[in-house]
Protein backbone atom coordinates (compact mmCIF):
# COMPACT_ATOMS: atom_id res chain seq x y z
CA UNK A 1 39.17 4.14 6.82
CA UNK A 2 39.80 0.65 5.95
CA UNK A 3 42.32 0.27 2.82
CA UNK A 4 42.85 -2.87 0.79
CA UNK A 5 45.41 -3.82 -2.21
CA UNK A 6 44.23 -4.37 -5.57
CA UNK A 7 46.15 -7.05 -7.83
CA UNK A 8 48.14 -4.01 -9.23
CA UNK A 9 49.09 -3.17 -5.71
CA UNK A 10 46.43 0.26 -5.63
CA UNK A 11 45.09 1.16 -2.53
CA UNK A 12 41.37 1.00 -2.40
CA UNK A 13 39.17 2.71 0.26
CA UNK A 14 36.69 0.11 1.23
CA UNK A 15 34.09 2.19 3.58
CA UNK A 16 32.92 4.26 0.95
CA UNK A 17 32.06 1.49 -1.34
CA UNK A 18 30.21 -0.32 1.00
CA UNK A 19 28.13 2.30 2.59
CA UNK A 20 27.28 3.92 -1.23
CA UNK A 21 25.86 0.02 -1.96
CA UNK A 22 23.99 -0.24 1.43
CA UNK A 23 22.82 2.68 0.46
CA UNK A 24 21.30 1.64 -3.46
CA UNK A 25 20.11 -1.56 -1.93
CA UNK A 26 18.01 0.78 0.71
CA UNK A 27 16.93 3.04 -2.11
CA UNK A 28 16.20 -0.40 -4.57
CA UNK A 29 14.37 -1.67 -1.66
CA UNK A 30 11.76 1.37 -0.53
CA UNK A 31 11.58 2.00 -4.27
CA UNK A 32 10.04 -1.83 -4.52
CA UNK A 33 7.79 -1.69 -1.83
CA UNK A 34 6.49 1.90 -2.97
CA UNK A 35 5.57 1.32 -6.55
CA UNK A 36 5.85 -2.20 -6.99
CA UNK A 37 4.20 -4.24 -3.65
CA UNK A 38 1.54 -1.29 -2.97
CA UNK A 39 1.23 1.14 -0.40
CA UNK A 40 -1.73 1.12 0.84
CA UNK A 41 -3.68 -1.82 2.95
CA UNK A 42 -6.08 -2.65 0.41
CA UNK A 43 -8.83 -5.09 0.61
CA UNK A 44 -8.60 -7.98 -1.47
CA UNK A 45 -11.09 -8.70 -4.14
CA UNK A 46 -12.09 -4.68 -4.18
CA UNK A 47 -12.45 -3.20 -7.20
CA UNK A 48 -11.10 0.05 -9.01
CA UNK A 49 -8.47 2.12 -7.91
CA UNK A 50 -7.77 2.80 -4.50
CA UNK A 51 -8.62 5.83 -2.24
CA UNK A 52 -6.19 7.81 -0.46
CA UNK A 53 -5.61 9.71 2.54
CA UNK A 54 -7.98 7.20 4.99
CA UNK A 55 -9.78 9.87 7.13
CA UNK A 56 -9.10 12.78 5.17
CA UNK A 57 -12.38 13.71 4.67
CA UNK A 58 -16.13 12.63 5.93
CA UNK A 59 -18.66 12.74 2.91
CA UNK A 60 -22.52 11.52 2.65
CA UNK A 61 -24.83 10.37 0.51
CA UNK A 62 -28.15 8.72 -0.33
CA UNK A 63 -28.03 4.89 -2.25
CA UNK A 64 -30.86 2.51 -3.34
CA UNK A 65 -30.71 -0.02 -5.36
CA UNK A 66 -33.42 -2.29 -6.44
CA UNK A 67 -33.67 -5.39 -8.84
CA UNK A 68 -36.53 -6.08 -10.49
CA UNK A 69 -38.33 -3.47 -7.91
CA UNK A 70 -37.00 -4.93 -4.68
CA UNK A 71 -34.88 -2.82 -2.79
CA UNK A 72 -31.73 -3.72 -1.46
CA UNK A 73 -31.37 -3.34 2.21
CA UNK A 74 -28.36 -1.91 3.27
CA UNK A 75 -29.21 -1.64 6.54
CA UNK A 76 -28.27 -5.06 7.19
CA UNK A 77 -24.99 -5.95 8.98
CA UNK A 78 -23.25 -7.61 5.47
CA UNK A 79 -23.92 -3.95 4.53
CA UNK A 80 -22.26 -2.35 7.36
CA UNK A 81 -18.62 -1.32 8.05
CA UNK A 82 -17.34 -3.73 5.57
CA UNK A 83 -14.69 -0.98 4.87
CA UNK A 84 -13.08 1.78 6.50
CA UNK A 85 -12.92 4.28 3.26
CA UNK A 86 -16.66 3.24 1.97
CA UNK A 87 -19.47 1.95 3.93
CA UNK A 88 -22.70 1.95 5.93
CA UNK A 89 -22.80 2.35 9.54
CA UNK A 90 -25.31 2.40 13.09
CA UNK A 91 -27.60 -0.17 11.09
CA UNK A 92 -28.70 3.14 8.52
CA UNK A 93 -28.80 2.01 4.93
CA UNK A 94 -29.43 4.80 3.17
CA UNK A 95 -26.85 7.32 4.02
CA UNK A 96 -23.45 6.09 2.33
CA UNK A 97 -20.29 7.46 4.25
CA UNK A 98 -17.01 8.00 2.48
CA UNK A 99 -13.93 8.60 4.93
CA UNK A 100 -11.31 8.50 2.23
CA UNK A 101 -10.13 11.14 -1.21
CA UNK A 102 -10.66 9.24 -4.57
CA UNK A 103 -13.71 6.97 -3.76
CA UNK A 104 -15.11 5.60 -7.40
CA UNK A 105 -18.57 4.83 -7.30
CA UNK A 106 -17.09 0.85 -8.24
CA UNK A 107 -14.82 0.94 -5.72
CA UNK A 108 -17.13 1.89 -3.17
CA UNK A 109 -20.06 -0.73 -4.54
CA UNK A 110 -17.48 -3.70 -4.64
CA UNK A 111 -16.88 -2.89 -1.14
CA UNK A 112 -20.54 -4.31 -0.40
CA UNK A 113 -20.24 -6.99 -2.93
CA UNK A 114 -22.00 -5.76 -5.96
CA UNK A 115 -20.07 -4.71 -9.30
CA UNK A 116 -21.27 -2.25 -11.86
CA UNK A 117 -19.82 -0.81 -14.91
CA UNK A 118 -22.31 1.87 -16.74
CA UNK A 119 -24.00 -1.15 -18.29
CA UNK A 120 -23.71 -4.59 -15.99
CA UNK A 121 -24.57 -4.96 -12.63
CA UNK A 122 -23.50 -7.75 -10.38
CA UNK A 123 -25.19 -9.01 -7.71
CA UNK A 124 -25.58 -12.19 -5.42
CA UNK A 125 -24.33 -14.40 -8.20
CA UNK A 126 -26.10 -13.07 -11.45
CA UNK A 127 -24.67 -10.31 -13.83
CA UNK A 128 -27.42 -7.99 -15.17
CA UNK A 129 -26.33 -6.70 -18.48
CA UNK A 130 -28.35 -3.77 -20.62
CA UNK A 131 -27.24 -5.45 -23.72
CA UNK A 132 -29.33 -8.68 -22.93
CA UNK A 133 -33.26 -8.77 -23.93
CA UNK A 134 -35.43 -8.05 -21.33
CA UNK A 135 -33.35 -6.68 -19.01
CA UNK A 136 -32.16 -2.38 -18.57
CA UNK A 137 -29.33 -1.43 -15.92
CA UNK A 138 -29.29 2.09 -14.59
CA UNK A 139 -26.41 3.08 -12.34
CA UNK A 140 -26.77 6.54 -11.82
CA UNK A 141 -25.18 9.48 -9.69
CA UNK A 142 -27.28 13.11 -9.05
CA UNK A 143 -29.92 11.39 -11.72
CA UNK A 144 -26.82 11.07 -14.53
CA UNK A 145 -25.44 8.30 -15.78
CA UNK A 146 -21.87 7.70 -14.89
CA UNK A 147 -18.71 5.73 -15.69
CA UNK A 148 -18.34 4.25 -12.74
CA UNK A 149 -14.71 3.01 -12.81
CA UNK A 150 -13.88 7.11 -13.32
CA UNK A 151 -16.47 8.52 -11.03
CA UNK A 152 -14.98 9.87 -7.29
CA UNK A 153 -18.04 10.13 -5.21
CA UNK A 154 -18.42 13.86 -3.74
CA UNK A 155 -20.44 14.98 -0.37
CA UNK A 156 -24.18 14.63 -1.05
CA UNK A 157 -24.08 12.92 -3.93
CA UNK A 158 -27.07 10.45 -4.70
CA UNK A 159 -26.31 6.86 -5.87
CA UNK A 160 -29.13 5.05 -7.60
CA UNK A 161 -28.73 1.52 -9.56
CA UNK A 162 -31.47 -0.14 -10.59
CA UNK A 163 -32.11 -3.47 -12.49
CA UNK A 164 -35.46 -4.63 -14.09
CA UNK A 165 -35.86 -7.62 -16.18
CA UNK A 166 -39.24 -8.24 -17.78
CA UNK A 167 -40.59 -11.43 -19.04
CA UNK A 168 -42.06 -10.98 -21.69
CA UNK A 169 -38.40 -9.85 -23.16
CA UNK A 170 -39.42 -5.74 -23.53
CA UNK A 171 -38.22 -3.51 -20.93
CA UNK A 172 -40.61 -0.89 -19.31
């Protein structure tokens, strides 16, 4: 060990020092990248928390969605594999596939480009909000309404959101 003189003429052992501060700036460092800088290789511009374990698990589902009674189809390719933990795939859009644990219904519509809360839905440029005349916003799982910033899809699970505006001001 390597041994230097302090102004009071003390010896100091230097190895020790240096390897137990390598060793906090390691610790500093994974504890940064861990908690701080994220994990996981997100998707910009996705919304809601983030699923874990990629390929954990395999789960299905139905989804529609219509505006004003015209269904989206999800069978086109802007639809499909847009993202490895939620997504569409073989040019089928009404089977949902979720290959990841902790898949909220918002995460997993953001992934094709629409956002919904229980009472707004987003789509192609216009928000759809319940709370303006005229128009009603269902986003629904298994026929319920749901919370979908708090709702983790499940195998089987059926996914409904549906926007009608009438124009007259009254909703049906």
């Amino acid at each position: 060990m390597e041994t230097t003189t302090d102004e009071e003429g003390s010896d100091i052992v230097t190895a020790p020092i240096a390897l137990g501060a390598l060793g906090l700036i390691v610790v500093a460092v994974v504890a940064y990248v861990v908690f701080f800088a994220g994990s996981g290789g997100g998707e910009a511009g996705v919304a809601g928390q983030e699923p874990s374990n990629l390929g954990s698990v395999h789960y299905h589902g139905p989804m529609t969605m219509t505006v004003d009674g015209d269904r989206v189809d999800f069978s086109r390719s802007q639809y499909q594999l847009q993202n490895d933990a939620f997504h569409f795939e073989g040019g089928n859009g009404e089977r949902w596939h979720g290959h990841a644990q902790g898949v909220t219904l918002e995460y997993a519509t953001s992934t094709l480009g629409i956002d919904v809360t229980e009472s707004t839905v987003a789509f192609q440029g216009t928000t759809y909000r319940n709370s303006d005349s005229g128009t009603s916003v269902a986003v629904e799982v298994n026929g319920e309404s749901v919370t979908p910033s708090e709702y983790v899809l499940q195998e089987g699970d059926r996914i409904r959101i549906a926007v009608e505006q009438s124009a007259d001001g009254n909703t049906g």
